[in-house]
C-alpha atoms as a PDB file:
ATOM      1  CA  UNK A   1       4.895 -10.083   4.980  1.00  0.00           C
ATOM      2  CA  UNK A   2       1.192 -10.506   5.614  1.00  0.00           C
ATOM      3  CA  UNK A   3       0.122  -6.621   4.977  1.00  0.00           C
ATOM      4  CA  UNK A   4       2.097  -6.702   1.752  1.00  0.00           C
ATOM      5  CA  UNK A   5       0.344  -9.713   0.371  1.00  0.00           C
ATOM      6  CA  UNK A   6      -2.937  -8.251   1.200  1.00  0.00           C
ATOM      7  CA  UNK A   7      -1.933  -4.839  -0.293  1.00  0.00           C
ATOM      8  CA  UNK A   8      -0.762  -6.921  -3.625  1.00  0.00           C
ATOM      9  CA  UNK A   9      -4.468  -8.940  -3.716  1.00  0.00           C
ATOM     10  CA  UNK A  10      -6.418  -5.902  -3.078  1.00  0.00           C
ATOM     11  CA  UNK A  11      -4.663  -4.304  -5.861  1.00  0.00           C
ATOM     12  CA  UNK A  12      -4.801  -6.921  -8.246  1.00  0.00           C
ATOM     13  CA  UNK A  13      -8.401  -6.967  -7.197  1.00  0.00           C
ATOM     14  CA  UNK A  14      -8.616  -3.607  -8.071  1.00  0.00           C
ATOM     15  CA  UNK A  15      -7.157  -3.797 -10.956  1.00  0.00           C
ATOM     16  CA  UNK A  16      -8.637  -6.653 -12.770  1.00  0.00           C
ATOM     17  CA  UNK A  17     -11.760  -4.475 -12.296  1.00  0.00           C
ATOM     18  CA  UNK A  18     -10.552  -1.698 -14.742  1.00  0.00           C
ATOM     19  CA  UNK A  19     -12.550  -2.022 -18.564  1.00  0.00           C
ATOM     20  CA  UNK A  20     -11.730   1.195 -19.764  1.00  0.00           C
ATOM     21  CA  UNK A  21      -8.711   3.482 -19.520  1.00  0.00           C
ATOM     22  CA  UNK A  22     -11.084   6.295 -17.257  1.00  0.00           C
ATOM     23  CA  UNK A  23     -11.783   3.470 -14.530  1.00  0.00           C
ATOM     24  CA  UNK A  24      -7.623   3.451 -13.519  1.00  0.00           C
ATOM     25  CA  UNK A  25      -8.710   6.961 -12.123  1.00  0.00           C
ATOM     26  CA  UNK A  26     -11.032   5.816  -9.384  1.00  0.00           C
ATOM     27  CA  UNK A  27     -10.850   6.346  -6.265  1.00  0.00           C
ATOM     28  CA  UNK A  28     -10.650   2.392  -4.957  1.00  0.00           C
ATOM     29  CA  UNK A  29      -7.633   1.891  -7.680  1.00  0.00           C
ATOM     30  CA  UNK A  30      -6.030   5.161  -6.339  1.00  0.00           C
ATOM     31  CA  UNK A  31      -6.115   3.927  -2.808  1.00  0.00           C
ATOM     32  CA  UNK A  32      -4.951   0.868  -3.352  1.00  0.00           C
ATOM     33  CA  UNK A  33      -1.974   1.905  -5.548  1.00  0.00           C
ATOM     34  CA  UNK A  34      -1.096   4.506  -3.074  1.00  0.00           C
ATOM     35  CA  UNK A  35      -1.304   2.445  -0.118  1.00  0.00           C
ATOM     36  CA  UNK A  36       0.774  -0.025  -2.201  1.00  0.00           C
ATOM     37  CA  UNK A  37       3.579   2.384  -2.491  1.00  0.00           C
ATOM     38  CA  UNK A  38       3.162   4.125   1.312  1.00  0.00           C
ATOM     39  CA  UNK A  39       3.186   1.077   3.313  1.00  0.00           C
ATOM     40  CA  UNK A  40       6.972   0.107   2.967  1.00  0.00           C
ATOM     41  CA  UNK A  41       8.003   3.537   3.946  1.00  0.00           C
ATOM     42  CA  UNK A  42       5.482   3.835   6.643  1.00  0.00           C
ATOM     43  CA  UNK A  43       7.001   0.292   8.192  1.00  0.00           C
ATOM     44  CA  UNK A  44      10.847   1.345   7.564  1.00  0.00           C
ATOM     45  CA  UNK A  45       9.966   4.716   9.606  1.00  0.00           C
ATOM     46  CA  UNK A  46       7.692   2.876  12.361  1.00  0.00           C
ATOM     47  CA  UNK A  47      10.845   0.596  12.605  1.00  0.00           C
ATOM     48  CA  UNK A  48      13.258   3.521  12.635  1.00  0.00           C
ATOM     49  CA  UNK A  49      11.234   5.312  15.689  1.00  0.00           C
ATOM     50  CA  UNK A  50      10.925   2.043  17.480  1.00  0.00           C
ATOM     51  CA  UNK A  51      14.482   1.551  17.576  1.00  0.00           C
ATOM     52  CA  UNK A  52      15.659   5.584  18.687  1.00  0.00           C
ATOM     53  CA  UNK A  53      13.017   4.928  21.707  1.00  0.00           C
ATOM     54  CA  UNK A  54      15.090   1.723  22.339  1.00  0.00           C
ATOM     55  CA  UNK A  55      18.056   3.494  22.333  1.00  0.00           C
ATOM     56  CA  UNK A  56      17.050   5.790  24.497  1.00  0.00           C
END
């Protein structure tokens, strides 16, 4: 839960920084966006290979 709340804030933070339409494009907006959408599929596969060593 924690690392998804901080993802959200740095985001928002991120986000709330953007004046013009050019400044979605930066790089710190990017990142933050992407990492956004990466983390919950990085977790569910970290979770996934956790469990097959388990099992095995």
């Amino acid at each position: 839960m924690l690392p998804g709340t901080m993802l959200y804030v740095n985001a928002g933070n991120e986000l709330s920084k953007v004046n013009r339409l050019e400044e979605l494009i930066s790089l710190e907006v990017v990142i933050s966006l992407a990492a956004l959408a990466l983390v919950p599929f990085l977790i569910q596969w970290g979770t996934r290979q956790f469990q097959l060593r388990k099992a095995a």
